[in-house]
C-alpha atoms as a PDB file:
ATOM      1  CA  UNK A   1      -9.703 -14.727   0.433  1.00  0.00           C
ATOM      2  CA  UNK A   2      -6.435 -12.559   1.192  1.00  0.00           C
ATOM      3  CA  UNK A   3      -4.794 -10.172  -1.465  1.00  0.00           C
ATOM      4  CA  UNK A   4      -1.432  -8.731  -1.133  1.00  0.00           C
ATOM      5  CA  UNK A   5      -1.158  -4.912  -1.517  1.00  0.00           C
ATOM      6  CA  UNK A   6       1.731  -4.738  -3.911  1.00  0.00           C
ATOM      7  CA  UNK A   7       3.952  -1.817  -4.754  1.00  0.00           C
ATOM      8  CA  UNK A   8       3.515  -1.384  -8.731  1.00  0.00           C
ATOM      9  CA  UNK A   9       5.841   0.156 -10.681  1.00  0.00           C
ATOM     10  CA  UNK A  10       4.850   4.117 -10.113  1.00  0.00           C
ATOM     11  CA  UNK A  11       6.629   4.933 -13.289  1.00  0.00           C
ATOM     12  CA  UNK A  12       9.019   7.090 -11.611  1.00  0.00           C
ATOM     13  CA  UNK A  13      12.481   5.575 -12.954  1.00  0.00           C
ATOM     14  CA  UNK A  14      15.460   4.658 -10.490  1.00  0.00           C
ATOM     15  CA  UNK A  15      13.990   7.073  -7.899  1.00  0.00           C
ATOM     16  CA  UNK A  16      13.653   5.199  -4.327  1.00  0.00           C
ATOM     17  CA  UNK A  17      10.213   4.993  -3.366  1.00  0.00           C
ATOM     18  CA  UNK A  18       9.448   5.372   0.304  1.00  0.00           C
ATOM     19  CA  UNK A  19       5.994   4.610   2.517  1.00  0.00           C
ATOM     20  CA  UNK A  20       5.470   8.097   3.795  1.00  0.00           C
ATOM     21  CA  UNK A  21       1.840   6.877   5.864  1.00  0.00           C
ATOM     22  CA  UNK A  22      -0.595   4.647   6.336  1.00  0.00           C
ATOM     23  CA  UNK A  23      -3.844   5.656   5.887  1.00  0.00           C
ATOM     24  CA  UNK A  24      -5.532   2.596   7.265  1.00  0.00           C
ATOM     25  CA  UNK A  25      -4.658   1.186  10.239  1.00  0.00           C
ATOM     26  CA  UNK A  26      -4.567  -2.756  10.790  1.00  0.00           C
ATOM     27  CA  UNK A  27      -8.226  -3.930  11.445  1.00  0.00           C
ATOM     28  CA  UNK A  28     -10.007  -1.358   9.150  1.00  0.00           C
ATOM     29  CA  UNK A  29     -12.399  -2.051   6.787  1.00  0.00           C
ATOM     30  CA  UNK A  30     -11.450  -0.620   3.328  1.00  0.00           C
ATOM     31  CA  UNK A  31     -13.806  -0.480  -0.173  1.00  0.00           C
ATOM     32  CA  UNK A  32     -12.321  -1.395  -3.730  1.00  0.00           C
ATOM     33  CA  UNK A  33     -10.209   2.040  -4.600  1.00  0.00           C
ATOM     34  CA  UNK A  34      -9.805   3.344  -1.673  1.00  0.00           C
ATOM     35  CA  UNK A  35      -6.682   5.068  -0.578  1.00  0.00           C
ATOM     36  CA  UNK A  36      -4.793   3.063   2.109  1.00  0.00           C
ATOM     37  CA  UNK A  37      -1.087   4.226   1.783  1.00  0.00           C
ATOM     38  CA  UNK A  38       0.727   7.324   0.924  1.00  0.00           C
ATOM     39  CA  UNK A  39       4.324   6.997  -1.008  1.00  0.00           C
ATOM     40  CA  UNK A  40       6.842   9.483  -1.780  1.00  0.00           C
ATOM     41  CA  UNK A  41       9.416   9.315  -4.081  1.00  0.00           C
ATOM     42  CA  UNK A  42      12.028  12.674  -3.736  1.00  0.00           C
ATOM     43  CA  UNK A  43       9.170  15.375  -4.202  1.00  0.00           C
ATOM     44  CA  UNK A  44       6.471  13.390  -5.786  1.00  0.00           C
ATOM     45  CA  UNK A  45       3.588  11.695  -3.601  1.00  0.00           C
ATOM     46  CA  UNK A  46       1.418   9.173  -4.491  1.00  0.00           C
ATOM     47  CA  UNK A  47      -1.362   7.447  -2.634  1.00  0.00           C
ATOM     48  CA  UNK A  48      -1.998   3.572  -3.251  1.00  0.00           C
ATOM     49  CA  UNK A  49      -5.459   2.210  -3.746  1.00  0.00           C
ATOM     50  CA  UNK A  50      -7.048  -1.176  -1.524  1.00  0.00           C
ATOM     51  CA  UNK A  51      -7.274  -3.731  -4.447  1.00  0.00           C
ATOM     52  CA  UNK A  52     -10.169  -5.274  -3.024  1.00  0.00           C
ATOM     53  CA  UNK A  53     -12.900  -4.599   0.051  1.00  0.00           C
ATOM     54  CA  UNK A  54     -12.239  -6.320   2.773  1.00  0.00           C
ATOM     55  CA  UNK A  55     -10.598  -5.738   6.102  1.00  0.00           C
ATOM     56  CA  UNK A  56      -6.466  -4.494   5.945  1.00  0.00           C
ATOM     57  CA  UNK A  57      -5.105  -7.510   8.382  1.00  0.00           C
ATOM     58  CA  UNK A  58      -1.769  -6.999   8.475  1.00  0.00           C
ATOM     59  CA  UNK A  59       0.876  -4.728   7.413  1.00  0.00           C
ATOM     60  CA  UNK A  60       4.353  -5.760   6.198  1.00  0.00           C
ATOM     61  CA  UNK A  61       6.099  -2.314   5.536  1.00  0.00           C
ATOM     62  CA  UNK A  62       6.792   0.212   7.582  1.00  0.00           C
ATOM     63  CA  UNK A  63       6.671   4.124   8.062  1.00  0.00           C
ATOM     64  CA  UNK A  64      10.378   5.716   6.606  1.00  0.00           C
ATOM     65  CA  UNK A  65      11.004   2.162   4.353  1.00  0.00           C
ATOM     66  CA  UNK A  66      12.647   2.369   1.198  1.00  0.00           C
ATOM     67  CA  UNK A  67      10.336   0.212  -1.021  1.00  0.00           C
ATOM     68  CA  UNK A  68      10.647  -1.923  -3.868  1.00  0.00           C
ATOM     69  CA  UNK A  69       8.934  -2.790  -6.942  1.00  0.00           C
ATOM     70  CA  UNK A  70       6.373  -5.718  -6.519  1.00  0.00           C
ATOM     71  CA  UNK A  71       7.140  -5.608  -2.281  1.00  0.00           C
ATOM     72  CA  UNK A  72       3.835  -6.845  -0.621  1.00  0.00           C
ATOM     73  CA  UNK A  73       3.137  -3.930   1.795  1.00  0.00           C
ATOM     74  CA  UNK A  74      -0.281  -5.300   3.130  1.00  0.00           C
ATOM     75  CA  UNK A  75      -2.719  -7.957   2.983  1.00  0.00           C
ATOM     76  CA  UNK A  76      -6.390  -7.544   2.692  1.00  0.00           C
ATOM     77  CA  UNK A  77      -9.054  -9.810   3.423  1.00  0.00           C
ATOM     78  CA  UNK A  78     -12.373 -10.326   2.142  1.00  0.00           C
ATOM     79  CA  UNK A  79     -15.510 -12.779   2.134  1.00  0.00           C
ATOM     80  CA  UNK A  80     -15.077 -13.217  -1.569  1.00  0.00           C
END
């Protein structure tokens, strides 16, 4: 089964959010919770948590992109 990674809304008003890092790289297996992207938003950063275990099989953002709410920035796949 694949799930999206999806930008939520951080709560942060009209400020533009921005993928600062990945902190998984394509390939990786990732647990439930853990943190697979860091975001920045003017002076605040903010690390995004895998939905799901499974394996991060592709990315669809990149490094330096303005984001936007509900923008699918990965997909993970699992067995389940």
């Amino acid at each position: 089964m694949r799930h999206n990674l999806v930008l939520p809304d951080l709560g942060l008003g009209e400020r533009p959010v921005t993928l600062s890092l990945w902190l998984v790289e394509v390939g990786a297996e990732v647990t439930e919770g853990d943190r697979v992207v860091e975001l920045s938003a003017e002076s605040v950063t903010v690390d995004l948590p895998a939905p799901s275990s499974g394996t991060l099989v592709e990315t669809l953002a990149i490094e330096d992109e303005e984001l936007a709410i509900g923008q699918v920035l990965g997909i993970i796949e699992s067995d389940e």
